[in-house]
Protein backbone atom coordinates (compact mmCIF):
# COMPACT_ATOMS: atom_id res chain seq x y z
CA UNK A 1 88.04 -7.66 -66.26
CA UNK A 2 91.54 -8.01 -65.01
CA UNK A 3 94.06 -10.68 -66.47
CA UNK A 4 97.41 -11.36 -66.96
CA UNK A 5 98.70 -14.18 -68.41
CA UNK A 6 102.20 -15.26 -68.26
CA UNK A 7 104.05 -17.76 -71.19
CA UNK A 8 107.30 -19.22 -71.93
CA UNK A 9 108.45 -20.90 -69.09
CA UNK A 10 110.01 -24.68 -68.75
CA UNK A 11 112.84 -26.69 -67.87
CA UNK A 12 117.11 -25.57 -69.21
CA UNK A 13 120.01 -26.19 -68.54
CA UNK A 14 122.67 -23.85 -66.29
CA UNK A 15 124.04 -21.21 -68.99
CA UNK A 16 120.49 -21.41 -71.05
CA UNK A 17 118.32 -19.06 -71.94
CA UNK A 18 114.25 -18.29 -71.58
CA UNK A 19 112.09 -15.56 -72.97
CA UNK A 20 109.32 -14.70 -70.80
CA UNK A 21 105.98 -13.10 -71.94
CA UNK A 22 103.05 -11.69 -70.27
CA UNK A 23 99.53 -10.44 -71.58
CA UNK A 24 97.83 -7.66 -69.76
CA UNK A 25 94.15 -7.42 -70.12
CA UNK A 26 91.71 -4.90 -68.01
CA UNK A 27 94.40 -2.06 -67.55
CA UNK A 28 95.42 1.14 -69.01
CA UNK A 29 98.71 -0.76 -70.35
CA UNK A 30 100.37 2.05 -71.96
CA UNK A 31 100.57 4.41 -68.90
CA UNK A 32 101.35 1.61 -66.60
CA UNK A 33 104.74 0.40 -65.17
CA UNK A 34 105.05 -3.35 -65.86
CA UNK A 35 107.26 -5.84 -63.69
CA UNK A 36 108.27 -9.14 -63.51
CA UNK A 37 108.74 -10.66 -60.27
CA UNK A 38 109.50 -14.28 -59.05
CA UNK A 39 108.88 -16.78 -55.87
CA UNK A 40 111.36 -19.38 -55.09
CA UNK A 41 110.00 -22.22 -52.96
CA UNK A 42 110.33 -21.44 -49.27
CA UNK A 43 111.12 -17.49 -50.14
CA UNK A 44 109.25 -14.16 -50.34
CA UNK A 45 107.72 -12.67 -53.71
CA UNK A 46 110.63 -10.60 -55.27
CA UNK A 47 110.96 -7.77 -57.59
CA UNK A 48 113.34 -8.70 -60.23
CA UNK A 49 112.64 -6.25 -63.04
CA UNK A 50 110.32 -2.91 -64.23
CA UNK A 51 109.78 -0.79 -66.66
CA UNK A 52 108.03 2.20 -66.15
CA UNK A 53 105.84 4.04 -68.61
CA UNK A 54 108.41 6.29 -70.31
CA UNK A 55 111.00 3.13 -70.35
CA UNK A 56 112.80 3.70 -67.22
CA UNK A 57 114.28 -0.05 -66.36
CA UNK A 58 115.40 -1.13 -63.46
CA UNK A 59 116.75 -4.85 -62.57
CA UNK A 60 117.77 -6.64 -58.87
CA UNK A 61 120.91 -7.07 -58.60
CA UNK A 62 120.77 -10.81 -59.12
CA UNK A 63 120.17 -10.87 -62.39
CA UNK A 64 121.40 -7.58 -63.92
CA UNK A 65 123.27 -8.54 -66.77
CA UNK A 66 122.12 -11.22 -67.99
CA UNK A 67 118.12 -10.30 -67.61
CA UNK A 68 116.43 -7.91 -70.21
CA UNK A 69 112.88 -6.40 -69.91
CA UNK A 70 110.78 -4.56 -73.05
CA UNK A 71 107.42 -4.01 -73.58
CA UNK A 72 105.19 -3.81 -76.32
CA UNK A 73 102.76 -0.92 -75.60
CA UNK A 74 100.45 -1.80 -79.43
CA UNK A 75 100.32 -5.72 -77.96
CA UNK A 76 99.79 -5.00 -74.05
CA UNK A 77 102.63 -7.49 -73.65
CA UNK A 78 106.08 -7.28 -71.45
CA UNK A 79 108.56 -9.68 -72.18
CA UNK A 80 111.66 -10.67 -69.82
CA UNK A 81 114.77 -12.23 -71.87
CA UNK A 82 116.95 -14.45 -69.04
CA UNK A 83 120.01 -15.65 -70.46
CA UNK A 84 122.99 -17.24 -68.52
CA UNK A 85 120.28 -19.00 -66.20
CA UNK A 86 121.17 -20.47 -62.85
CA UNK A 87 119.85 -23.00 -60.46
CA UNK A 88 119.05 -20.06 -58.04
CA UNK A 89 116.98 -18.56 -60.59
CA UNK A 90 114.65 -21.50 -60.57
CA UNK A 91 110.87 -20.00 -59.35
CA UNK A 92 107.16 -19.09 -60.58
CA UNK A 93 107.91 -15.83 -62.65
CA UNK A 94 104.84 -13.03 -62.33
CA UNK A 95 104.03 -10.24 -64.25
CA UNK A 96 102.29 -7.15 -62.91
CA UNK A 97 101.46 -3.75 -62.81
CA UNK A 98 102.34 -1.84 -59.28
CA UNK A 99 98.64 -1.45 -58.22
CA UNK A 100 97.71 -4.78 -58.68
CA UNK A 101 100.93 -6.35 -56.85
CA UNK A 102 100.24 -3.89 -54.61
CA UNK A 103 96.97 -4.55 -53.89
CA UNK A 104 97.55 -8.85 -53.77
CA UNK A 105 96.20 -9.56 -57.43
CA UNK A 106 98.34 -11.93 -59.23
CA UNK A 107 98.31 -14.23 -62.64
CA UNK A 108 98.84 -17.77 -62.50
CA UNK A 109 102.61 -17.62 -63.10
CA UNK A 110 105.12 -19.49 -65.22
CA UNK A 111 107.11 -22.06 -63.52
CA UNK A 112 111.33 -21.50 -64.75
CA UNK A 113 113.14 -24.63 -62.98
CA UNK A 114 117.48 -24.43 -64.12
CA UNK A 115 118.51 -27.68 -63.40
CA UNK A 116 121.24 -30.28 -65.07
């Protein structure tokens, strides 16, 4: 049975800082690249950061910097560190593998709102 389950989000302040975690259930999590993606109000799904398999990471250019993936491969878990938040990075935050995203499978989310 397939589930992911993402933690961690809530409500901070411009210039705070989040940590992000997601449980994978029902997948080969080890051999897997994980990624967390987000969707702003009014705005399409988008890829913000993955790590592949053997560690490879690669961030959008909107938050490279001050976003940080890892995984934990013994805990099925994938955790995205956001520091220096900004309004604009108010959204739902997802985690998935490519299949599932690929195939329209998705967790609830975790809502991230940067607001004064």
């Amino acid at each position: 049975q397939v589930q992911l389950v993402e933690s961690g989000g809530g409500l901070v302040q411009p210039g705070g800082s989040l940590r992000l975690s997601c449980v994978a259930s029902g997948v080969s999590f080890s051999i897997n690249a994980m990624g967390w993606y987000r969707q702003a109000p009014g705005t399409q799904r988008e890829l913000v950061a993955r790590i592949s398999s053997a560690g490879r990471i690669n961030y959008a250019d909107s938050v490279k910097g001050r976003f940080t993936i890892s995984r934990d491969n013994a805990r099925n878990t994938v955790a995205l560190q956001m520091n220096s938040l900004k309004p604009e990075d108010t959204a739902v935050y997802y985690c998935n593998t490519d299949g599932w995203a690929r195939s329209g499978y998705w967790g609830r989310g975790t809502q991230v709102t940067v607001s004064s």
